[in-house]
PDB file of N, CA and C in Angstrom:
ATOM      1  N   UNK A   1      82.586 111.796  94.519  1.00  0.00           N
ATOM      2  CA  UNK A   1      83.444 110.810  95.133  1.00  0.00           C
ATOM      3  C   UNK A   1      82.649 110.064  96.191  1.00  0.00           C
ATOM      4  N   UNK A   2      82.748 108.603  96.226  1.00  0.00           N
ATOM      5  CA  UNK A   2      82.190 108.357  97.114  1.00  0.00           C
ATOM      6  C   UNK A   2      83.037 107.445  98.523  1.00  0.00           C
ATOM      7  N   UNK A   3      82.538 107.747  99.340  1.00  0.00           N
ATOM      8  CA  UNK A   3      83.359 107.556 100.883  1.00  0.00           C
ATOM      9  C   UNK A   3      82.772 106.307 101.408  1.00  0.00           C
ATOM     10  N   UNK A   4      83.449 105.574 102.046  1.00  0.00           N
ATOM     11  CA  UNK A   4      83.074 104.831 103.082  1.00  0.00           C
ATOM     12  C   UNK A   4      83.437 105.649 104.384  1.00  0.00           C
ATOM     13  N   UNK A   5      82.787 105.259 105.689  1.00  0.00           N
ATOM     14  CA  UNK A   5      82.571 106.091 106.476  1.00  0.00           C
ATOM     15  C   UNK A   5      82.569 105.697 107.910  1.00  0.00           C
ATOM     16  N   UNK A   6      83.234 105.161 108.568  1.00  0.00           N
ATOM     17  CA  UNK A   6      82.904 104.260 109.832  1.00  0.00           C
ATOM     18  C   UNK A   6      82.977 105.463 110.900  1.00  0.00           C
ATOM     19  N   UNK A   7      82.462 105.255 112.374  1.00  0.00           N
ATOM     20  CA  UNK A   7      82.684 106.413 113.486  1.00  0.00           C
ATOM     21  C   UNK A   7      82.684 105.135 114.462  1.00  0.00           C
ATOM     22  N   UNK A   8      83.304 105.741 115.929  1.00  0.00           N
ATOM     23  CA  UNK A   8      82.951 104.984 116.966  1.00  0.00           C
ATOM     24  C   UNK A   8      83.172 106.099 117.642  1.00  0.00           C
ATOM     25  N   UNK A   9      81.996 105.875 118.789  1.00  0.00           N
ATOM     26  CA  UNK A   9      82.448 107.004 119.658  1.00  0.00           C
ATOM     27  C   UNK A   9      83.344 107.294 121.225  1.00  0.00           C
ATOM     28  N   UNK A  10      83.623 108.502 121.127  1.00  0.00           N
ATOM     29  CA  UNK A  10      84.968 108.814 122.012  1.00  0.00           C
ATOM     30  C   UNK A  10      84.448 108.556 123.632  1.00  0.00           C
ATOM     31  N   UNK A  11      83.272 109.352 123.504  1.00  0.00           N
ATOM     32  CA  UNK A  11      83.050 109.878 125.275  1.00  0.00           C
ATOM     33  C   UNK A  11      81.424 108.839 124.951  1.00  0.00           C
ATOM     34  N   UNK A  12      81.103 107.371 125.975  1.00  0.00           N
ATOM     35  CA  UNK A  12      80.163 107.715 126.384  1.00  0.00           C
ATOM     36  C   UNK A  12      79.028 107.894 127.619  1.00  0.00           C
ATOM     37  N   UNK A  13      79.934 108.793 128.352  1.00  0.00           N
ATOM     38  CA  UNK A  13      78.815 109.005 128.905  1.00  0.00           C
ATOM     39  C   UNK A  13      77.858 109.781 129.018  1.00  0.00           C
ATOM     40  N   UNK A  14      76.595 109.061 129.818  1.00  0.00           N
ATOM     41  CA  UNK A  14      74.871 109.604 129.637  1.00  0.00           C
ATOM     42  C   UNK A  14      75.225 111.014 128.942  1.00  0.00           C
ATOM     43  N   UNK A  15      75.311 111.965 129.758  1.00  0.00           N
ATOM     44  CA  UNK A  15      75.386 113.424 129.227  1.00  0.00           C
ATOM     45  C   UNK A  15      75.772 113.303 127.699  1.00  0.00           C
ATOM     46  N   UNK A  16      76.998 112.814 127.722  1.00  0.00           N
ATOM     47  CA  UNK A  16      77.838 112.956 126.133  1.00  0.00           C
ATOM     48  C   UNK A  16      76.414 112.444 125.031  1.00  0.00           C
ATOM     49  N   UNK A  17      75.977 111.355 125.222  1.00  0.00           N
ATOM     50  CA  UNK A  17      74.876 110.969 124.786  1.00  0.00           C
ATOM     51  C   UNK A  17      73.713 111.705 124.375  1.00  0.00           C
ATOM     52  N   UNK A  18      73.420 112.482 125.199  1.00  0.00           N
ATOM     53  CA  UNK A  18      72.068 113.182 125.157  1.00  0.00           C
ATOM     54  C   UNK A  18      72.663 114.155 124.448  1.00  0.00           C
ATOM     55  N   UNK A  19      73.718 114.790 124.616  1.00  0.00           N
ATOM     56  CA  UNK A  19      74.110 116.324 123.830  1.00  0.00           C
ATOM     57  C   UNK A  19      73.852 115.608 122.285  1.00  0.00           C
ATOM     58  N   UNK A  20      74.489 114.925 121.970  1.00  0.00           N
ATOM     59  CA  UNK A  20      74.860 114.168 121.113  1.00  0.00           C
ATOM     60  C   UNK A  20      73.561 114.064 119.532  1.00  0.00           C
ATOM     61  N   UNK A  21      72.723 113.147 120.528  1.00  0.00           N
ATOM     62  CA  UNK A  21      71.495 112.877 119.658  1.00  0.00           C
ATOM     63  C   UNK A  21      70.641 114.368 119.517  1.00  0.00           C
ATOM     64  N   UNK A  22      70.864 115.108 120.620  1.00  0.00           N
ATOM     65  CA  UNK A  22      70.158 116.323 120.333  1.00  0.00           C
ATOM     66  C   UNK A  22      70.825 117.226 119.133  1.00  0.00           C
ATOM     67  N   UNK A  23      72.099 117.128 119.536  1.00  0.00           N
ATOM     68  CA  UNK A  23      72.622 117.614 117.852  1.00  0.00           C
ATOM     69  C   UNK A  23      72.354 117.049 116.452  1.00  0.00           C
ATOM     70  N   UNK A  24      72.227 115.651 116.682  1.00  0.00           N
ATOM     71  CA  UNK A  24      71.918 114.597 115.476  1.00  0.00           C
ATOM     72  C   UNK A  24      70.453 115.297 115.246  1.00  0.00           C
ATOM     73  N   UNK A  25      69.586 115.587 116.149  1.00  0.00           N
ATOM     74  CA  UNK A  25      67.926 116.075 115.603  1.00  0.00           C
ATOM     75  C   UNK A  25      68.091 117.013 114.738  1.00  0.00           C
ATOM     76  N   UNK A  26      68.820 117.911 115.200  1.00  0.00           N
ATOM     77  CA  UNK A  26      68.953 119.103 114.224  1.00  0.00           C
ATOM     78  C   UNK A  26      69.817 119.039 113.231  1.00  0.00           C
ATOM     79  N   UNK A  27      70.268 118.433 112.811  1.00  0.00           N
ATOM     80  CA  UNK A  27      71.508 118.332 111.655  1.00  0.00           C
ATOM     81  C   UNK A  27      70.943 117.892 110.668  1.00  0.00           C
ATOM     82  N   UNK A  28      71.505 118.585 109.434  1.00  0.00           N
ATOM     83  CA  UNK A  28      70.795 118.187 107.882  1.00  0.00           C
ATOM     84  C   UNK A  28      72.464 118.179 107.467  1.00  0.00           C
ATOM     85  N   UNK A  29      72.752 116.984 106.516  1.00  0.00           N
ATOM     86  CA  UNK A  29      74.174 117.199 105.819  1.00  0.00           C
ATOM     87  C   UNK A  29      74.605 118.703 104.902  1.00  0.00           C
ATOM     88  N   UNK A  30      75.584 118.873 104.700  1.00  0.00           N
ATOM     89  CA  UNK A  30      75.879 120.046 104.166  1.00  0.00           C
ATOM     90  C   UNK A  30      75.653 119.817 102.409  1.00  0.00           C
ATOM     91  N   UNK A  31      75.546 120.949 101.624  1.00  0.00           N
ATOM     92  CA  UNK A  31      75.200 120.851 100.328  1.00  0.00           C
ATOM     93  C   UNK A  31      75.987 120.063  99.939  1.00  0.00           C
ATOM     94  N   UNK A  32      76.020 119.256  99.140  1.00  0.00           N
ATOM     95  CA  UNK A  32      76.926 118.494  98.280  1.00  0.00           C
ATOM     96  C   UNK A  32      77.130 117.124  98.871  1.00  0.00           C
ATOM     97  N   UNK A  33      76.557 116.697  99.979  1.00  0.00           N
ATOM     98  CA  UNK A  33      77.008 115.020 100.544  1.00  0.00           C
ATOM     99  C   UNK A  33      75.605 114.643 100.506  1.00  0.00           C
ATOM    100  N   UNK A  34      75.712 113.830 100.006  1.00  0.00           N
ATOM    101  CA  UNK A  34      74.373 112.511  99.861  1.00  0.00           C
ATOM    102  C   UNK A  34      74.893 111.356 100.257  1.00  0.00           C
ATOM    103  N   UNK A  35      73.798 110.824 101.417  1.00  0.00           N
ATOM    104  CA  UNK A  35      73.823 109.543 102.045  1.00  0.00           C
ATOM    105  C   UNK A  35      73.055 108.880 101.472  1.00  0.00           C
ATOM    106  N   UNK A  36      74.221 107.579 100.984  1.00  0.00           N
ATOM    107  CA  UNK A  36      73.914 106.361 100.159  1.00  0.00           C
ATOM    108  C   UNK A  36      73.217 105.728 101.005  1.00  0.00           C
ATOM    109  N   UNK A  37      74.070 105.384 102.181  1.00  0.00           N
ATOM    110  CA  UNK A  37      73.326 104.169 103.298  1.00  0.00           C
ATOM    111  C   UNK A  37      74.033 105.032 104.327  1.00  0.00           C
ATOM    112  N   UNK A  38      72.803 104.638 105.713  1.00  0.00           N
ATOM    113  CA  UNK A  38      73.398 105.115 106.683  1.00  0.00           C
ATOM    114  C   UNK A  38      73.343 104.358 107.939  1.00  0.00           C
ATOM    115  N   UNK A  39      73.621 103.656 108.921  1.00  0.00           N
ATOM    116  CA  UNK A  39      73.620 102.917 109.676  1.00  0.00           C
ATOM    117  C   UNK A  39      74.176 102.497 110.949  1.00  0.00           C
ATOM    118  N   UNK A  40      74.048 102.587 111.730  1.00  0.00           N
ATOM    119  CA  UNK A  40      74.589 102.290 113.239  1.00  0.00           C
ATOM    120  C   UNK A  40      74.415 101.143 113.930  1.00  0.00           C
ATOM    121  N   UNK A  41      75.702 100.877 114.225  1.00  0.00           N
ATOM    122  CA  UNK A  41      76.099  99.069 114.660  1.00  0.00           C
ATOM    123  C   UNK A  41      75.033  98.709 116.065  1.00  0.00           C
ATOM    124  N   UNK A  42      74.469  97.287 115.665  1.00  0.00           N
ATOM    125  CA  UNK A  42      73.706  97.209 117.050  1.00  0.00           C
ATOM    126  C   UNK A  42      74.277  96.767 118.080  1.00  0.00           C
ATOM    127  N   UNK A  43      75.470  96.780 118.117  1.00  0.00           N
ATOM    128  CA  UNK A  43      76.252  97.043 119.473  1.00  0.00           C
ATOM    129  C   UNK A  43      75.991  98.560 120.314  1.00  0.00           C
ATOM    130  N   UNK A  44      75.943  99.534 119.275  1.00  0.00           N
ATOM    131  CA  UNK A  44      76.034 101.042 119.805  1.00  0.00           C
ATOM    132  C   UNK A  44      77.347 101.203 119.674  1.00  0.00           C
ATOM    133  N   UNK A  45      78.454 100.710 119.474  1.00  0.00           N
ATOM    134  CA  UNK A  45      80.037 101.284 120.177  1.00  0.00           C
ATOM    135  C   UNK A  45      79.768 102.379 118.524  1.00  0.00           C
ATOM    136  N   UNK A  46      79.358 102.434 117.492  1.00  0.00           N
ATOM    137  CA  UNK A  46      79.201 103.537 116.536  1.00  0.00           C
ATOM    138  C   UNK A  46      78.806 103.280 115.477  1.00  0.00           C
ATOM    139  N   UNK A  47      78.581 103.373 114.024  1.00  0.00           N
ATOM    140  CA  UNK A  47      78.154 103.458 112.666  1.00  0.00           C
ATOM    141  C   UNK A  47      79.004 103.007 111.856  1.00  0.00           C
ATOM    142  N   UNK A  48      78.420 103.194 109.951  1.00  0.00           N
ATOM    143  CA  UNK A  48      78.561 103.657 109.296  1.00  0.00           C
ATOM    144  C   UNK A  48      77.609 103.592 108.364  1.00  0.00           C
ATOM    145  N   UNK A  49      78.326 104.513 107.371  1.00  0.00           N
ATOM    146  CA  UNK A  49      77.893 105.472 106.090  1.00  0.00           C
ATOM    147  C   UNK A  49      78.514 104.988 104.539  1.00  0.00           C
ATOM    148  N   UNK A  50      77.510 105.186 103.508  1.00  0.00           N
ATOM    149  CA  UNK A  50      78.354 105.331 102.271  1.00  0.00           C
ATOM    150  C   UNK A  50      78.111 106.780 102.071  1.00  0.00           C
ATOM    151  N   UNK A  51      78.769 107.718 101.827  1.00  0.00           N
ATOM    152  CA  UNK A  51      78.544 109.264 101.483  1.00  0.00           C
ATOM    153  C   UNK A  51      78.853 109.490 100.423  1.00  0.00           C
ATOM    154  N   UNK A  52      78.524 109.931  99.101  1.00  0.00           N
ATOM    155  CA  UNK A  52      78.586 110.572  98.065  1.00  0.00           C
ATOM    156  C   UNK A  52      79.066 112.227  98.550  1.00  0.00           C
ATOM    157  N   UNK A  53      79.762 112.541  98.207  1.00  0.00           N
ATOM    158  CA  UNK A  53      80.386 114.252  98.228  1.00  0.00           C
ATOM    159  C   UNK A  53      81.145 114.509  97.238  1.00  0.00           C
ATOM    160  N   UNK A  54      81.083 115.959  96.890  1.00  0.00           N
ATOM    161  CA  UNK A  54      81.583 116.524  96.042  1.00  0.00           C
ATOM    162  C   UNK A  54      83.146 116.804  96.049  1.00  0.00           C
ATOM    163  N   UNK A  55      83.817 117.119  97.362  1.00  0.00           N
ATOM    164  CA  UNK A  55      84.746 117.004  97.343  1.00  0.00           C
ATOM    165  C   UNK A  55      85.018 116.719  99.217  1.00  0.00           C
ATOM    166  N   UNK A  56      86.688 116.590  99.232  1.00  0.00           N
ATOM    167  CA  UNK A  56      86.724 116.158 100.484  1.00  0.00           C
ATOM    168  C   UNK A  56      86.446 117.149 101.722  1.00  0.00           C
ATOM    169  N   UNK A  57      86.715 118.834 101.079  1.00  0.00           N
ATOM    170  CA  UNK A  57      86.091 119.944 101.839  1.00  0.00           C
ATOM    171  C   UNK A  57      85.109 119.518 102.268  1.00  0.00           C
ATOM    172  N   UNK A  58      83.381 118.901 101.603  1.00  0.00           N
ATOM    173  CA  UNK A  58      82.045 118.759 101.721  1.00  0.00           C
ATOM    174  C   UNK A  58      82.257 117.637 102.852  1.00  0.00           C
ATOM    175  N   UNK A  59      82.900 116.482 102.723  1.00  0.00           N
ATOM    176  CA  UNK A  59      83.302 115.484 103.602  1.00  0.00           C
ATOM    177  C   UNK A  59      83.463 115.859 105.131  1.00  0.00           C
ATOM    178  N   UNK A  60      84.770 116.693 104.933  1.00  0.00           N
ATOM    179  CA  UNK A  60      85.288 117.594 106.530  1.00  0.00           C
ATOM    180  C   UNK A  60      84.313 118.088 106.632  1.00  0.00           C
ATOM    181  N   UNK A  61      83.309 118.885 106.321  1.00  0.00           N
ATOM    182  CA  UNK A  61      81.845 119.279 107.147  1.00  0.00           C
ATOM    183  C   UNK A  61      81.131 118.840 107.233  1.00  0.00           C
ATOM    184  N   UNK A  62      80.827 117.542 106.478  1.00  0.00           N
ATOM    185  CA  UNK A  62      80.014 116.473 107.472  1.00  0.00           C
ATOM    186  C   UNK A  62      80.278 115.948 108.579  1.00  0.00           C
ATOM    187  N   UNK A  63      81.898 115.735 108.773  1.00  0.00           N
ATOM    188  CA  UNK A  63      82.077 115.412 109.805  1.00  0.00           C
ATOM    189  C   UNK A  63      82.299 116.402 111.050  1.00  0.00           C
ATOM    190  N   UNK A  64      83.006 117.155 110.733  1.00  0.00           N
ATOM    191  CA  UNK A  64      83.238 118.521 111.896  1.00  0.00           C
ATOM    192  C   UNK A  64      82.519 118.863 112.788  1.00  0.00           C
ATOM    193  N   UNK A  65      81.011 118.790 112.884  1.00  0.00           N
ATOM    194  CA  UNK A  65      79.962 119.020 114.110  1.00  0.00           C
ATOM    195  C   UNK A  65      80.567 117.629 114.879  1.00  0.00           C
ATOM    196  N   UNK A  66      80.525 116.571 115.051  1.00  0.00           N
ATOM    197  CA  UNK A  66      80.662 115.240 115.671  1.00  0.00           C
ATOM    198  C   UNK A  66      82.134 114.786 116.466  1.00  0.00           C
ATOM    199  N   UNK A  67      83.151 115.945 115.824  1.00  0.00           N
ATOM    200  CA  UNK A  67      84.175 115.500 116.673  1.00  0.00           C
ATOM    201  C   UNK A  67      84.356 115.539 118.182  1.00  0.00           C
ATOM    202  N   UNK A  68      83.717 116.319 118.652  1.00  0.00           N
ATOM    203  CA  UNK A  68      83.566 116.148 120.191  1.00  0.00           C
ATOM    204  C   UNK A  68      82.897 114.459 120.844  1.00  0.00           C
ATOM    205  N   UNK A  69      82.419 113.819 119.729  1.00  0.00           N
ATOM    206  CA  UNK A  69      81.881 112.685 120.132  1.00  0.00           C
ATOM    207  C   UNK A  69      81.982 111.234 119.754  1.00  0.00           C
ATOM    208  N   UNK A  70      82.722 111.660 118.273  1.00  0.00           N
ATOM    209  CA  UNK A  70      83.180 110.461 117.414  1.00  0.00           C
ATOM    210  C   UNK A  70      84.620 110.362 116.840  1.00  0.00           C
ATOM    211  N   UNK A  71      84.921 109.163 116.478  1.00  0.00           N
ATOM    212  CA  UNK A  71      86.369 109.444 116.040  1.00  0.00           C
ATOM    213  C   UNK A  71      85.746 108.334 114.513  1.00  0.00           C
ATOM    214  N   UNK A  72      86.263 109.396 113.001  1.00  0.00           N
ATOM    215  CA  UNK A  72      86.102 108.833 112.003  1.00  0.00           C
ATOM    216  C   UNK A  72      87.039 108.158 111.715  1.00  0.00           C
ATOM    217  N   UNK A  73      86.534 106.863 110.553  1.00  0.00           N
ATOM    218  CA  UNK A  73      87.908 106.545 109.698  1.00  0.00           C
ATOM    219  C   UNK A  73      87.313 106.819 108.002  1.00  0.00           C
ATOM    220  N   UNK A  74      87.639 107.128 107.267  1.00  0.00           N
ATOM    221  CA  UNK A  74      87.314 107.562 105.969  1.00  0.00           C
ATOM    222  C   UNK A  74      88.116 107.084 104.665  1.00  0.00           C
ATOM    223  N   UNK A  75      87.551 106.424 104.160  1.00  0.00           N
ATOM    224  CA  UNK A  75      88.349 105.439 103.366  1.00  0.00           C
ATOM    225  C   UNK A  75      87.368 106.057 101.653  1.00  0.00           C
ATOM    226  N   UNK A  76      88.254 106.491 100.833  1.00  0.00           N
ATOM    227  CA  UNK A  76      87.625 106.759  99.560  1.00  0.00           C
ATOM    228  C   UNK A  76      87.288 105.376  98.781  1.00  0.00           C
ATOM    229  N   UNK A  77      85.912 104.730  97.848  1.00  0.00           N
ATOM    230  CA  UNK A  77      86.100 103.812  97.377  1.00  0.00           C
ATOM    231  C   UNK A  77      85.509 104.036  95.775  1.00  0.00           C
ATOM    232  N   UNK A  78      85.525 102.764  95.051  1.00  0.00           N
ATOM    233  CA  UNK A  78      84.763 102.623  93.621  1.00  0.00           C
ATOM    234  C   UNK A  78      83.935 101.734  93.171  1.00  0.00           C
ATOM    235  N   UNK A  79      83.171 102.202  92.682  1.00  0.00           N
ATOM    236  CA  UNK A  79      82.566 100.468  92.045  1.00  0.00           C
ATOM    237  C   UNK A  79      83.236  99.205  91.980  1.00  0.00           C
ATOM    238  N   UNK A  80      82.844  98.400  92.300  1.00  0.00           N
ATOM    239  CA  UNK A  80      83.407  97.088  92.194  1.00  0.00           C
ATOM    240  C   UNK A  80      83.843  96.811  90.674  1.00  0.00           C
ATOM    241  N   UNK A  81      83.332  97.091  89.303  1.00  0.00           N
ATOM    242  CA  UNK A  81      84.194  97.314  88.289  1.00  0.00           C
ATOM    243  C   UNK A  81      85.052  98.127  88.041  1.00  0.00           C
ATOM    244  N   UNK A  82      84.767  99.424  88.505  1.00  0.00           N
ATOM    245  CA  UNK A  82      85.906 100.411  87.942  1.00  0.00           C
ATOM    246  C   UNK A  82      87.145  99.576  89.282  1.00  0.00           C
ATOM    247  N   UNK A  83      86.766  99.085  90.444  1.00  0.00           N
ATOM    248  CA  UNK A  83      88.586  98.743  91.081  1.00  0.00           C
ATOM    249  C   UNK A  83      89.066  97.582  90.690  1.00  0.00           C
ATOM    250  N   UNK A  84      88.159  96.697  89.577  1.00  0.00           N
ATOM    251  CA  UNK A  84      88.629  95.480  89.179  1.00  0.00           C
ATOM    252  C   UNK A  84      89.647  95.965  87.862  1.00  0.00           C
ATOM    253  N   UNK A  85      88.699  96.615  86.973  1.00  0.00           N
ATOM    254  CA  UNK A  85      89.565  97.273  85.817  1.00  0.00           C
ATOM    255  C   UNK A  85      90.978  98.021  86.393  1.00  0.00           C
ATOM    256  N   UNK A  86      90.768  98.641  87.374  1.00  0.00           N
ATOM    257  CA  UNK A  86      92.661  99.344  87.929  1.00  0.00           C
ATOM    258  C   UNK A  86      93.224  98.417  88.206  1.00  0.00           C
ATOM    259  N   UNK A  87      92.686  96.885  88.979  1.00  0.00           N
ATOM    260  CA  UNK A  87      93.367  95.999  89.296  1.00  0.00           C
ATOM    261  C   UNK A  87      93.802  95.012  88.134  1.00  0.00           C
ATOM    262  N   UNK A  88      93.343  94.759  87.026  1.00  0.00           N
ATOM    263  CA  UNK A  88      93.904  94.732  85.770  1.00  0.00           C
ATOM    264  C   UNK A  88      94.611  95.258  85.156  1.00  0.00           C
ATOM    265  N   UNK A  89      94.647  96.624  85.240  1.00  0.00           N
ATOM    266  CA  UNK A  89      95.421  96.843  84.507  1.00  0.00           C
ATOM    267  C   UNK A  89      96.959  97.135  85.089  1.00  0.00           C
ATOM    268  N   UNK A  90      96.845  97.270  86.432  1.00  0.00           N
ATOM    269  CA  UNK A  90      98.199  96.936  87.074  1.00  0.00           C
ATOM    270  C   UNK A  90      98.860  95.872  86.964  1.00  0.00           C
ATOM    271  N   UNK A  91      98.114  95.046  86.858  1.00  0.00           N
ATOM    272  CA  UNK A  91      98.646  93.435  86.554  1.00  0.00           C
ATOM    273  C   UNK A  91      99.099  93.306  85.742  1.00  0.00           C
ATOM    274  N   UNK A  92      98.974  93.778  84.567  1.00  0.00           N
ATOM    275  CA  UNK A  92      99.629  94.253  83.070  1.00  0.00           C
ATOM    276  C   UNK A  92     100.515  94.875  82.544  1.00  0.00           C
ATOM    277  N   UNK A  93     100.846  95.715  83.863  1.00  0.00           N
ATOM    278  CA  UNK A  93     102.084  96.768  84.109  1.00  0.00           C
ATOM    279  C   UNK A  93     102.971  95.909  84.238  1.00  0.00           C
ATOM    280  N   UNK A  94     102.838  95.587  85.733  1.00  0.00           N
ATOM    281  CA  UNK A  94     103.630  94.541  86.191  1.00  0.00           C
ATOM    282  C   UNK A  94     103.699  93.320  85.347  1.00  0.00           C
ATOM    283  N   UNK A  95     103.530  92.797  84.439  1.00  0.00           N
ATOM    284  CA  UNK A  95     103.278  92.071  84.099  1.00  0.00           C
ATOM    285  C   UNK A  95     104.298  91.835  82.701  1.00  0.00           C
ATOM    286  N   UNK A  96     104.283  93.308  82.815  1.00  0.00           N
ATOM    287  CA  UNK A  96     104.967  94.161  81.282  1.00  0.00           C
ATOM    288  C   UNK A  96     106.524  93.849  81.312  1.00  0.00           C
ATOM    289  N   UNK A  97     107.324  94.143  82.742  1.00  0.00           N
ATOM    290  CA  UNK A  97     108.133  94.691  83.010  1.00  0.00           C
ATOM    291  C   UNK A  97     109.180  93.308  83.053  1.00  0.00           C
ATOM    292  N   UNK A  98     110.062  93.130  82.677  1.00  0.00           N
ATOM    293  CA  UNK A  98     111.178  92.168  82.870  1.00  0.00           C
ATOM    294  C   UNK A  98     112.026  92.138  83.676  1.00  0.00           C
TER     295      UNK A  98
END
């Protein structure tokens, strides 16, 4: 499944900061999530991610170290064909119906 992934963060001050990136040094994602793209806004106010995971369990532990510092939003998405084809064929439903 793959995720879109935005964060902004909660607390920042200096301290919150430094704990922060020092946790980011040491962190490797958990088995099963692969980062498509990963990226942080050049504002700083926070990121995002495309994440590939296996399921949304693998998801919640990517995120779970970071809640002391970020607040996610997590939006599941699809290829741009496979959501055109659902969006067709709803249209067809509806489309059906009298």
């Amino acid at each position: 499944m793959l995720f879109h992934v935005t964060w902004e963060f909660t607390d920042e001050a200096e301290e919150s900061e430094r704990r922060s990136l020092q946790i980011f040094a040491a962190w490797q994602p958990p088995a099963g999530a692969e980062f498509q793209g990963f990226y942080g806004f050049a504002d700083g106010s926070g990121g995002v991610a495309i994440i590939e995971a296996d399921s949304v369990a693998t998801l919640a532990r990517t995120t779970a170290p970071w809640t002391p510092w970020l607040r996610f939003t997590v939006t599941p998405i699809l290829p741009i064909e496979e959501s055109s084809s659902i969006a067709l064929e709803a249209i067809a439903f509806r489309d059906s119906v009298e």
